[in-house]
C-alpha atoms as a PDB file:
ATOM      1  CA  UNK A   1     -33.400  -3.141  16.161  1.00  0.00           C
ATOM      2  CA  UNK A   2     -31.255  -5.404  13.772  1.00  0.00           C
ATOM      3  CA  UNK A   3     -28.692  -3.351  11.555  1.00  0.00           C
ATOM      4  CA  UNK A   4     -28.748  -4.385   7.869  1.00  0.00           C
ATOM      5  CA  UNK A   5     -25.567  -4.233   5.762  1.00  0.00           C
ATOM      6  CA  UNK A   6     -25.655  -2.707   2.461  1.00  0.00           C
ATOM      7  CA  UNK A   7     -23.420  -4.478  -0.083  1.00  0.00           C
ATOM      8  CA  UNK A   8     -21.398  -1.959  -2.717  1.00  0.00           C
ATOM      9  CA  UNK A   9     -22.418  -3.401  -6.092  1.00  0.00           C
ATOM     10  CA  UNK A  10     -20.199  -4.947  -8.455  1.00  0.00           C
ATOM     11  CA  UNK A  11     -20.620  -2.025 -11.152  1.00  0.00           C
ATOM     12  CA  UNK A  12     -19.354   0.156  -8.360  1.00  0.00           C
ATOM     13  CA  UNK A  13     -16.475  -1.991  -7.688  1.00  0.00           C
ATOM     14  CA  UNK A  14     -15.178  -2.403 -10.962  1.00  0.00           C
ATOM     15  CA  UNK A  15     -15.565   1.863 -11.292  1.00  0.00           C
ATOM     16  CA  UNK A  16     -13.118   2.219  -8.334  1.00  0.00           C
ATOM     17  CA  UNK A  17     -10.977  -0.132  -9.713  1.00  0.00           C
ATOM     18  CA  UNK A  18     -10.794   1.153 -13.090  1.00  0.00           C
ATOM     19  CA  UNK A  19     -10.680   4.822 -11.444  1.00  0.00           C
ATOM     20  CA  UNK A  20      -7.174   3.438  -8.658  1.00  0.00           C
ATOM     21  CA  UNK A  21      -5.297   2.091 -11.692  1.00  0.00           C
ATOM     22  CA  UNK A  22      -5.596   5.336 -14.082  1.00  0.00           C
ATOM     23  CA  UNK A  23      -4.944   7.311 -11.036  1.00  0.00           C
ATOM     24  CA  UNK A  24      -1.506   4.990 -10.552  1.00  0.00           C
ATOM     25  CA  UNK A  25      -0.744   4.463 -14.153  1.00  0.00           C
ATOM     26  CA  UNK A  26      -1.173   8.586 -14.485  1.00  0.00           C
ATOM     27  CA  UNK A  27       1.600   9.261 -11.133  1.00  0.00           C
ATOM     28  CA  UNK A  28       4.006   6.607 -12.888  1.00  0.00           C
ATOM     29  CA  UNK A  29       3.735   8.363 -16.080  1.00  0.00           C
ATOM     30  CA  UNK A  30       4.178  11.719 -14.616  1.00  0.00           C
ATOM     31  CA  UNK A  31       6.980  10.676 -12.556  1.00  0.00           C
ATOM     32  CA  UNK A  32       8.951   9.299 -15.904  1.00  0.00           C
ATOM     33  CA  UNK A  33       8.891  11.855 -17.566  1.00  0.00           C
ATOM     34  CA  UNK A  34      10.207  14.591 -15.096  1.00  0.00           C
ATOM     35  CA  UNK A  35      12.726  12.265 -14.652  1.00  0.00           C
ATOM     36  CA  UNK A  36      13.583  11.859 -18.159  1.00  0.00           C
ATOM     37  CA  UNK A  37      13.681  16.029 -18.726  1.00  0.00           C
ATOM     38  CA  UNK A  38      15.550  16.239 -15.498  1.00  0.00           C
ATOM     39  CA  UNK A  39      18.191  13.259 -17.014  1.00  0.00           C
ATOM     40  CA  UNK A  40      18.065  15.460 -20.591  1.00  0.00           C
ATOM     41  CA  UNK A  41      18.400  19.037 -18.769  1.00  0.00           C
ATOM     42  CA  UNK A  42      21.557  17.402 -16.872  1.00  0.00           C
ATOM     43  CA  UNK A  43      22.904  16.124 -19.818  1.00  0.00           C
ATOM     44  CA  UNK A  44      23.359  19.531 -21.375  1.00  0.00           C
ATOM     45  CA  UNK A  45      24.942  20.909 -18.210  1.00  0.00           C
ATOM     46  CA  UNK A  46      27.825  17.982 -18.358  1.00  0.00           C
ATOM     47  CA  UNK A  47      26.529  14.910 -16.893  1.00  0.00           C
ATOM     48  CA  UNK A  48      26.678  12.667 -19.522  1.00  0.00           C
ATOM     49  CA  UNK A  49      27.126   9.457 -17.814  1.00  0.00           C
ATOM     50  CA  UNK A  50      24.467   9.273 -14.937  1.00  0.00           C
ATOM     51  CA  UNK A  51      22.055   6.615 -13.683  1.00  0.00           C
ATOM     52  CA  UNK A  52      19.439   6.456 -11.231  1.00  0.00           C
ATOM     53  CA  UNK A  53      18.174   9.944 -11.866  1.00  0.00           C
ATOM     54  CA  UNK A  54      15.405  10.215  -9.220  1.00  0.00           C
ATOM     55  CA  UNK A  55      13.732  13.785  -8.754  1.00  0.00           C
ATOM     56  CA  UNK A  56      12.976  14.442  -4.835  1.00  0.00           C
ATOM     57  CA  UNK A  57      10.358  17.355  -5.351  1.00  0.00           C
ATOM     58  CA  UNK A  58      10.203  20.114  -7.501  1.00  0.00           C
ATOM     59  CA  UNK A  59       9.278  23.734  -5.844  1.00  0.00           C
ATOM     60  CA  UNK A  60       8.245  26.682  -7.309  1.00  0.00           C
ATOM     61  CA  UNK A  61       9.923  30.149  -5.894  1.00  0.00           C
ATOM     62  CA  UNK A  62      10.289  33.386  -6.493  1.00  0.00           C
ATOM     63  CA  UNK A  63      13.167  35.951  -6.404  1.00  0.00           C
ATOM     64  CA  UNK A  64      11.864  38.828  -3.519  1.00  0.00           C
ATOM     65  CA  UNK A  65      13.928  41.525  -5.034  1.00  0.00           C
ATOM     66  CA  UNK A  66      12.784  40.963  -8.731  1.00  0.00           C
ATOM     67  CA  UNK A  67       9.749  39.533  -8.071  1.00  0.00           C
ATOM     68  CA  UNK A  68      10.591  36.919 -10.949  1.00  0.00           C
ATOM     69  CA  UNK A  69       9.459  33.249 -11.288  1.00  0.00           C
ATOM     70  CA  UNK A  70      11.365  29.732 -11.194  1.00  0.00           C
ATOM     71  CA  UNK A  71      11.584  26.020 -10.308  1.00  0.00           C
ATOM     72  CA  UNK A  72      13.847  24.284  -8.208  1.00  0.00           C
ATOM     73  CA  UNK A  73      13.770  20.794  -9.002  1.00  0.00           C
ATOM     74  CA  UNK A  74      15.773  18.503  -5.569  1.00  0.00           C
ATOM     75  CA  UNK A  75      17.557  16.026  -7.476  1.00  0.00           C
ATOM     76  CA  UNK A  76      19.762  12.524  -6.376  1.00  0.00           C
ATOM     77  CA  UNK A  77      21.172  11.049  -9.300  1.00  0.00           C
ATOM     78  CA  UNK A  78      24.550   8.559  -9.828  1.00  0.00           C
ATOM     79  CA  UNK A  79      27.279   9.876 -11.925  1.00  0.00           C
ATOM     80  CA  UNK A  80      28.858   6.791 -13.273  1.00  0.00           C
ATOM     81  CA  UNK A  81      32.196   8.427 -14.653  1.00  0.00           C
ATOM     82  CA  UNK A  82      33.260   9.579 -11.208  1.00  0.00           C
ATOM     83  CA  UNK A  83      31.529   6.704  -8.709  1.00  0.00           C
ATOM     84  CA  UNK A  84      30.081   9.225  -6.816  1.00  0.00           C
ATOM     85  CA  UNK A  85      26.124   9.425  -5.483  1.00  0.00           C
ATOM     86  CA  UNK A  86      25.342  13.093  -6.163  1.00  0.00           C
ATOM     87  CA  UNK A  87      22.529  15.345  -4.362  1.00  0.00           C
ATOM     88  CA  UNK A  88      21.673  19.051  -5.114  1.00  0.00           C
ATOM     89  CA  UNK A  89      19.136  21.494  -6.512  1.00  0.00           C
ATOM     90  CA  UNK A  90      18.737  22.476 -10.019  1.00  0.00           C
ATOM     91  CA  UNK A  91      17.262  26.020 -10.421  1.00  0.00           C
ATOM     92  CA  UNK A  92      15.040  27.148 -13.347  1.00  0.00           C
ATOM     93  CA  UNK A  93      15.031  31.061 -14.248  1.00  0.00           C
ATOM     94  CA  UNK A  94      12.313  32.549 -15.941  1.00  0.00           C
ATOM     95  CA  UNK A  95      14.920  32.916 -18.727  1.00  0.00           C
ATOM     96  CA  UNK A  96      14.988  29.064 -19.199  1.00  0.00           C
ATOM     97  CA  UNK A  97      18.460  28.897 -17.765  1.00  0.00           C
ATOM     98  CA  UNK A  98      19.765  25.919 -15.422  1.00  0.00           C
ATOM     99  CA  UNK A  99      22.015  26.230 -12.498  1.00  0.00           C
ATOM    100  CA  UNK A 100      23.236  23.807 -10.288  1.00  0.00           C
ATOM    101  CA  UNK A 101      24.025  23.222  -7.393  1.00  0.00           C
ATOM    102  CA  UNK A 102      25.200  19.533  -6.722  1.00  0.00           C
ATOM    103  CA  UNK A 103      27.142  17.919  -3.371  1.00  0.00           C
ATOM    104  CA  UNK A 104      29.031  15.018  -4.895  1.00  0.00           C
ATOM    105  CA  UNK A 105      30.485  12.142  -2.211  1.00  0.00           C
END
């Protein structure tokens, strides 16, 4: 019994391909612009002079005793006035407001 190979077509190929690079050019997007919000959010709470803004994960959590909704964004960004690499959460109420919560070395 000889086992025949099927060869994927080239329409095929080309839909897989077309299919991988929206799927990459969609996470790069995505991924710029949380950082960019992330970059403008820590702006308004005094960082004006940061670089390298890169946003670890984002979580979404909830406060047990008030049963209310937030974010938590884990952040590592480079504060250029001060030299120092900086690490920390940034927590989203459900009243828009940001708190932070940064370990600077």
């Amino acid at each position: 019994m000889e086992n025949e190979v099927r060869r994927i077509p080239k329409k095929s190929k080309i839909i897989i391909l077309i299919l991988a690079l929206i799927a990459i050019i969609c996470f790069l997007l995505l991924t710029y612009l949380k950082e960019l919000k992330v970059t403008g959010i820590l702006n308004s709470l005094g960082y004006k002079q940061i670089s390298n803004v890169t946003v670890i994960n984002k979580l979404s959590v909830e406060n047990k005793e008030t049963r209310r909704k937030g974010s938590v964004y884990k952040i590592l960004f480079y504060n250029d006035k001060t030299n120092q690499e900086c690490i920390g959460f940034l927590h989203k109420d459900n009243s828009n407001q940001y708190y932070e919560d940064f370990d600077c070395k």
